[in-house]
N, C-alpha and C. Protein backbone atom coordinates (compact mmCIF):
# COMPACT_ATOMS: atom_id res chain seq x y z
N UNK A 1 41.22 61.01 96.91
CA UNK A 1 40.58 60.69 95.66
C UNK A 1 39.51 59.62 95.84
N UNK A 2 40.04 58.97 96.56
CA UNK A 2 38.91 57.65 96.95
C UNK A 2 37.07 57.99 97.55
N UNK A 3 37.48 59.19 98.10
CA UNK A 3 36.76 59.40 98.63
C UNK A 3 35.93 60.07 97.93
N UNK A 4 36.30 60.78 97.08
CA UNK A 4 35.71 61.84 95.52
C UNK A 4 34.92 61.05 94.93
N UNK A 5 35.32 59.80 94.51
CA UNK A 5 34.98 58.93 93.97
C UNK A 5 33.57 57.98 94.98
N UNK A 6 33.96 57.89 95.93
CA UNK A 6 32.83 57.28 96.75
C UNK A 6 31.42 58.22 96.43
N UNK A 7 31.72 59.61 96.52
CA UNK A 7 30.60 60.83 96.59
C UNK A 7 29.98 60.53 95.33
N UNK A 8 30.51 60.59 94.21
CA UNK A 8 30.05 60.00 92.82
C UNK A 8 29.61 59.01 92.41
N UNK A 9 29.68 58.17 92.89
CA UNK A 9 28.80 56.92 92.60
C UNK A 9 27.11 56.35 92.68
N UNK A 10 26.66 57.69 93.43
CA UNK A 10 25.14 57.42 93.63
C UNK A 10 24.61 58.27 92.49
N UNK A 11 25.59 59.43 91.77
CA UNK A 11 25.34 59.98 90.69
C UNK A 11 25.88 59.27 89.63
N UNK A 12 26.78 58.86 89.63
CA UNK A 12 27.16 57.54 88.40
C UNK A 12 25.96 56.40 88.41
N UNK A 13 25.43 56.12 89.35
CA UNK A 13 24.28 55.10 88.71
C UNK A 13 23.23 55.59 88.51
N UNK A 14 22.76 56.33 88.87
CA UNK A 14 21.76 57.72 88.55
C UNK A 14 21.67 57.69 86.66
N UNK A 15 22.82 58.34 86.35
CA UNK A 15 22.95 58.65 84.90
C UNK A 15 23.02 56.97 84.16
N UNK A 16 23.74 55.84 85.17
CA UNK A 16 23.66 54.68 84.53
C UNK A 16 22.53 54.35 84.07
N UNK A 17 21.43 54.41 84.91
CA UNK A 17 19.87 53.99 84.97
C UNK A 17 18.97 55.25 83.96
N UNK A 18 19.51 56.27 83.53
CA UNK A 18 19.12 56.77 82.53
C UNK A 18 19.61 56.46 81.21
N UNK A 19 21.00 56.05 80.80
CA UNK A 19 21.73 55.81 79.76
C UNK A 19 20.56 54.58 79.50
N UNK A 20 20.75 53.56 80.63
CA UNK A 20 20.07 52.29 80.37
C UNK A 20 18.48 52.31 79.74
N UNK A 21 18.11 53.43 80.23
CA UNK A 21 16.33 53.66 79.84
C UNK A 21 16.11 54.17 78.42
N UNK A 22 17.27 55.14 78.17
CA UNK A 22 17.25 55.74 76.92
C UNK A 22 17.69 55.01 76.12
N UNK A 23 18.31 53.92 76.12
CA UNK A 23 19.10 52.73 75.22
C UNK A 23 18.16 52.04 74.69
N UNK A 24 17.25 51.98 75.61
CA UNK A 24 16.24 50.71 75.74
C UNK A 24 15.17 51.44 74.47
N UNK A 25 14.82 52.33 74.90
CA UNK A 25 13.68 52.82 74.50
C UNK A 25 13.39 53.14 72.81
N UNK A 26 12.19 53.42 72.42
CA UNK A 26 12.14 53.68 71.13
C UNK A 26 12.48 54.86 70.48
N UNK A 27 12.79 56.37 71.41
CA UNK A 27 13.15 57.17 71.25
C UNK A 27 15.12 57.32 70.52
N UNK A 28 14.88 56.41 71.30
CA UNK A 28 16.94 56.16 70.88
C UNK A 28 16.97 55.63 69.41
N UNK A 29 16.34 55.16 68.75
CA UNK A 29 16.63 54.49 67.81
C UNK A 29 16.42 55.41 66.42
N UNK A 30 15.73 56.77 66.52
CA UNK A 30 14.89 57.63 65.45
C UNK A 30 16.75 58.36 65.39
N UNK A 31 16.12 59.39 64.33
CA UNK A 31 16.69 60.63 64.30
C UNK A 31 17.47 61.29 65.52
N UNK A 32 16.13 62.29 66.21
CA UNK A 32 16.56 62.66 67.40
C UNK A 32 17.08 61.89 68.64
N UNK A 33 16.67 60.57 68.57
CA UNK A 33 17.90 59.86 69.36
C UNK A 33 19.43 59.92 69.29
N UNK A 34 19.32 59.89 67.87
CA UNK A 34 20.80 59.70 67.53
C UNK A 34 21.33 60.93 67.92
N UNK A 35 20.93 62.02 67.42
CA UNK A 35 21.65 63.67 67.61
C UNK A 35 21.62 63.57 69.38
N UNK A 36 20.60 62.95 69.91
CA UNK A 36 20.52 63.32 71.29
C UNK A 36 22.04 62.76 72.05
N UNK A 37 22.26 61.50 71.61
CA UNK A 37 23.50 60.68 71.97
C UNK A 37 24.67 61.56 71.26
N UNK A 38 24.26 61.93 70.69
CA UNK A 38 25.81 62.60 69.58
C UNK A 38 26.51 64.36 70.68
N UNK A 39 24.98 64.56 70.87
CA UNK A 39 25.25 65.40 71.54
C UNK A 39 25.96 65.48 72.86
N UNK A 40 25.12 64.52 73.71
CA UNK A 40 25.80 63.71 75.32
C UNK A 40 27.37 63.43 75.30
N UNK A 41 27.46 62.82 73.77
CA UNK A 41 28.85 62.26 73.85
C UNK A 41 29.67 63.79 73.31
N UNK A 42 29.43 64.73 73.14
CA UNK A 42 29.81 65.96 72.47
C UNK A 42 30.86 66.68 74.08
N UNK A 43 29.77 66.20 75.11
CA UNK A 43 30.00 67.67 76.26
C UNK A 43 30.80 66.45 77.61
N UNK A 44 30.73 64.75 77.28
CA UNK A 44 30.91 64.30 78.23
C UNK A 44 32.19 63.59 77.92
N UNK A 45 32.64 63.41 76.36
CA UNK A 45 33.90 62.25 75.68
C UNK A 45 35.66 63.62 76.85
N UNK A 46 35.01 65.01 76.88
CA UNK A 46 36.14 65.98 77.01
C UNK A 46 36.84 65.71 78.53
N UNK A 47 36.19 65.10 78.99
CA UNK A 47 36.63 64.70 80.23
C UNK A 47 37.65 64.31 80.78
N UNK A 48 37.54 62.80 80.07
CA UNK A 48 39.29 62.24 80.52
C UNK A 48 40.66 63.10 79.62
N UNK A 49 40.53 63.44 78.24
CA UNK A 49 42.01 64.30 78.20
C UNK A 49 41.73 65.26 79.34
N UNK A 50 40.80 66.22 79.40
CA UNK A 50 41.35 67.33 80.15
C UNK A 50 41.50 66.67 81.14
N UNK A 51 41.12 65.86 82.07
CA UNK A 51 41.54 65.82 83.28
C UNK A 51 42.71 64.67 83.33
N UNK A 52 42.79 63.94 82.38
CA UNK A 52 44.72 63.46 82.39
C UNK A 52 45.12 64.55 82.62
N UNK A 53 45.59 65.40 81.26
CA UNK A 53 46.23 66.46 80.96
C UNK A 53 46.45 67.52 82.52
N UNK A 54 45.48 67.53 83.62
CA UNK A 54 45.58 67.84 84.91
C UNK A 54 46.36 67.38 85.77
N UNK A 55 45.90 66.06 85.58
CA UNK A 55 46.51 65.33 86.79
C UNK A 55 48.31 64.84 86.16
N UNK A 56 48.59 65.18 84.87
CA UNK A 56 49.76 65.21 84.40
C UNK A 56 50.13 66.26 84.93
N UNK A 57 50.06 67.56 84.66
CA UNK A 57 50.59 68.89 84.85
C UNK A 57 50.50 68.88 85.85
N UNK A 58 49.82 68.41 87.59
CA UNK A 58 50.09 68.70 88.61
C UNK A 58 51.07 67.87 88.98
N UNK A 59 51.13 66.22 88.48
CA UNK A 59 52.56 65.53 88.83
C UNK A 59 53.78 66.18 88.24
N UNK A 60 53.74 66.86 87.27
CA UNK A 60 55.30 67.39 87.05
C UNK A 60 55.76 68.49 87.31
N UNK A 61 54.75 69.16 87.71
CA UNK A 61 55.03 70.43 88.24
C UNK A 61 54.91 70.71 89.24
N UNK A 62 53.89 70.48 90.16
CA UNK A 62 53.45 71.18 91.63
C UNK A 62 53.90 69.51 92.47
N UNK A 63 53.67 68.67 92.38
CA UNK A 63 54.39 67.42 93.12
C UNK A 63 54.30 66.05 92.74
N UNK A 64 54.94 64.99 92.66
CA UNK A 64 54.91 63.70 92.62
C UNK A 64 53.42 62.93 93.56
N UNK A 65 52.98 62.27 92.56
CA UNK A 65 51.16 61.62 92.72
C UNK A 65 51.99 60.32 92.92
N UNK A 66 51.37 59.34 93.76
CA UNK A 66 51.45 57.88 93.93
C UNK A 66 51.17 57.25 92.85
N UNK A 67 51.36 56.05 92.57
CA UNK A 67 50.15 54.96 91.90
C UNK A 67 48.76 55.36 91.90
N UNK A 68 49.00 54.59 93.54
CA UNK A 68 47.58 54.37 94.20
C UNK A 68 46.51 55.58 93.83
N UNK A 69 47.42 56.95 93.92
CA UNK A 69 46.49 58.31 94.00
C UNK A 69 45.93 58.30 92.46
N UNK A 70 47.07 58.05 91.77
CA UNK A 70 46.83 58.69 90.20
C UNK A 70 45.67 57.52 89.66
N UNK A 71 45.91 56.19 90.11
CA UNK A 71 44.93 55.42 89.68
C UNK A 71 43.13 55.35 90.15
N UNK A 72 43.55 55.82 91.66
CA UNK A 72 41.76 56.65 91.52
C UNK A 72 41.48 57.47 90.86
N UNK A 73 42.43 58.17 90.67
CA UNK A 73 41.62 59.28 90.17
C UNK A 73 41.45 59.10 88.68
N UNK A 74 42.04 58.21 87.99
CA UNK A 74 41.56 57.69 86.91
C UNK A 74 39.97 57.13 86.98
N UNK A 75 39.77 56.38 87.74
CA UNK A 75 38.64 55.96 88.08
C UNK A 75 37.40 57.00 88.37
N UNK A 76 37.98 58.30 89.04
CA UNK A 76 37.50 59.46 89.43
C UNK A 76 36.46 59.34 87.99
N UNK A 77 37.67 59.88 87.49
CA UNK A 77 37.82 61.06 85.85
C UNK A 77 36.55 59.73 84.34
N UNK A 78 36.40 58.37 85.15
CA UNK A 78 35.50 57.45 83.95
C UNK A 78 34.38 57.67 84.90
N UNK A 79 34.06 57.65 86.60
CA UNK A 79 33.30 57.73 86.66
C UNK A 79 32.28 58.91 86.00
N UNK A 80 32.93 60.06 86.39
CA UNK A 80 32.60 62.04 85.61
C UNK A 80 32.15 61.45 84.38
N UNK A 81 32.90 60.70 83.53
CA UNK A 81 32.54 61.12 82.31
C UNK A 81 31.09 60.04 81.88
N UNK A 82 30.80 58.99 83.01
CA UNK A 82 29.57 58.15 82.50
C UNK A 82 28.58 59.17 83.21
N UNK A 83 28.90 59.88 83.73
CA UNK A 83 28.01 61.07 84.62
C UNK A 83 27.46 62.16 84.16
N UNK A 84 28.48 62.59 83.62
CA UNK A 84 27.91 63.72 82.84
C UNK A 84 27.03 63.63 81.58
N UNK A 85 27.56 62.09 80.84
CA UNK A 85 26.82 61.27 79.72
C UNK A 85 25.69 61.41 79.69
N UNK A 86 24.99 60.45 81.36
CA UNK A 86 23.88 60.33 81.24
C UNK A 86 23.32 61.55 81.63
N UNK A 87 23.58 62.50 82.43
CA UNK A 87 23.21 63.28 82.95
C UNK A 87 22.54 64.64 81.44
N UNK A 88 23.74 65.11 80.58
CA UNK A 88 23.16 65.67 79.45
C UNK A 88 21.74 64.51 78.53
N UNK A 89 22.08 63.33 78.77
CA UNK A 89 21.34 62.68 77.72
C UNK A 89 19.69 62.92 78.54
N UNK A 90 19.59 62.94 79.91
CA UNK A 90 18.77 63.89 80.28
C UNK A 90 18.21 65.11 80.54
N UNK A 91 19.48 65.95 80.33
CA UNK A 91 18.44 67.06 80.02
C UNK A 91 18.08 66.89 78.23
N UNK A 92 19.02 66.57 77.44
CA UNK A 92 18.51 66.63 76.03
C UNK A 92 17.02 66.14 76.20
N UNK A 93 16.73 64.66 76.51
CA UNK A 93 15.77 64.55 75.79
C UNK A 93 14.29 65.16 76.89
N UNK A 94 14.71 65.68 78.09
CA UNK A 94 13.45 66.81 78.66
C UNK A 94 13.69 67.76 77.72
N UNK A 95 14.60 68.48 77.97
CA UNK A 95 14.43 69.72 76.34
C UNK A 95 13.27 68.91 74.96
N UNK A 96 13.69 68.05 74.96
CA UNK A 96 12.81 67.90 73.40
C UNK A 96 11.54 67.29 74.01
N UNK A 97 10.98 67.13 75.33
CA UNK A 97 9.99 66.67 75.24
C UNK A 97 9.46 68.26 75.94
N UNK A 98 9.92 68.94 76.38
CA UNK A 98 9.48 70.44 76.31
C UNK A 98 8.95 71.00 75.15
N UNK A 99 9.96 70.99 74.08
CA UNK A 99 10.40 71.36 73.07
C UNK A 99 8.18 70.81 71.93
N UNK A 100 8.41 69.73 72.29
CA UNK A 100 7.15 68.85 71.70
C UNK A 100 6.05 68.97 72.28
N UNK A 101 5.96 69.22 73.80
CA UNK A 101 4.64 69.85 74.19
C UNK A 101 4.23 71.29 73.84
N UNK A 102 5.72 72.24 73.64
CA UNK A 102 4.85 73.52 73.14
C UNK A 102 4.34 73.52 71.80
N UNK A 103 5.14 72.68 71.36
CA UNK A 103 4.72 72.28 69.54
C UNK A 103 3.14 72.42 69.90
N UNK A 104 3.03 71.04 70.30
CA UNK A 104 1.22 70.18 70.33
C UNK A 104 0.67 71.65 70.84
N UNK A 105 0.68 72.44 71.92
CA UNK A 105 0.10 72.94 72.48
C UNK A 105 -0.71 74.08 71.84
N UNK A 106 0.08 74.53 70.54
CA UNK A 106 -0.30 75.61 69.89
C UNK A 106 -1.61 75.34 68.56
């Protein structure tokens, strides 16, 4: 798990440094900011139940997890979910700046 977790971390700050840009910015603060965040948090909040709910059902059924194991992979399962966060909150707002150049364009 540790190691899962090591692989993820250059993509966890990746999406950090986007969350952080989009926070910042004036786009976050309108309308479509808000839906844009509503949305991110729509596809990225599903993360930790389902993957408790995993790493439960494989300790009681298929074998006994350590501490040590179950607690990375907790760590795993927050890194995923600041990942996937930022990661949709980028494609949302390229979609809408797609979305706004074909507007202008016509």
């Amino acid at each position: 798990m540790l190691i899962i977790g090591a692989l993820i971390i250059p993509f966890f700050i990746y999406a950090l440094v986007i969350h952080i840009k989009f926070s910042r910015s004036e786009n976050s603060k309108n309308k479509k900011g808000k839906i844009i965040l509503a949305k991110s948090a729509k596809y990225a909040l599903p993360v930790i139940p389902v993957g408790w709910l995993a790493l439960e059902l494989y300790h009681r059924i298929i074998a006994n997890i350590a501490y040590e194991t179950y607690r990375d992979a907790m760590w795993v399962l927050v890194l995923l979910l600041f990942t996937i966060y930022g990661f949709s909150i980028r494609r949302y707002t390229r979609r809408q700046v797609f979305e706004n150049q074909e507007v202008f364009g016509e």
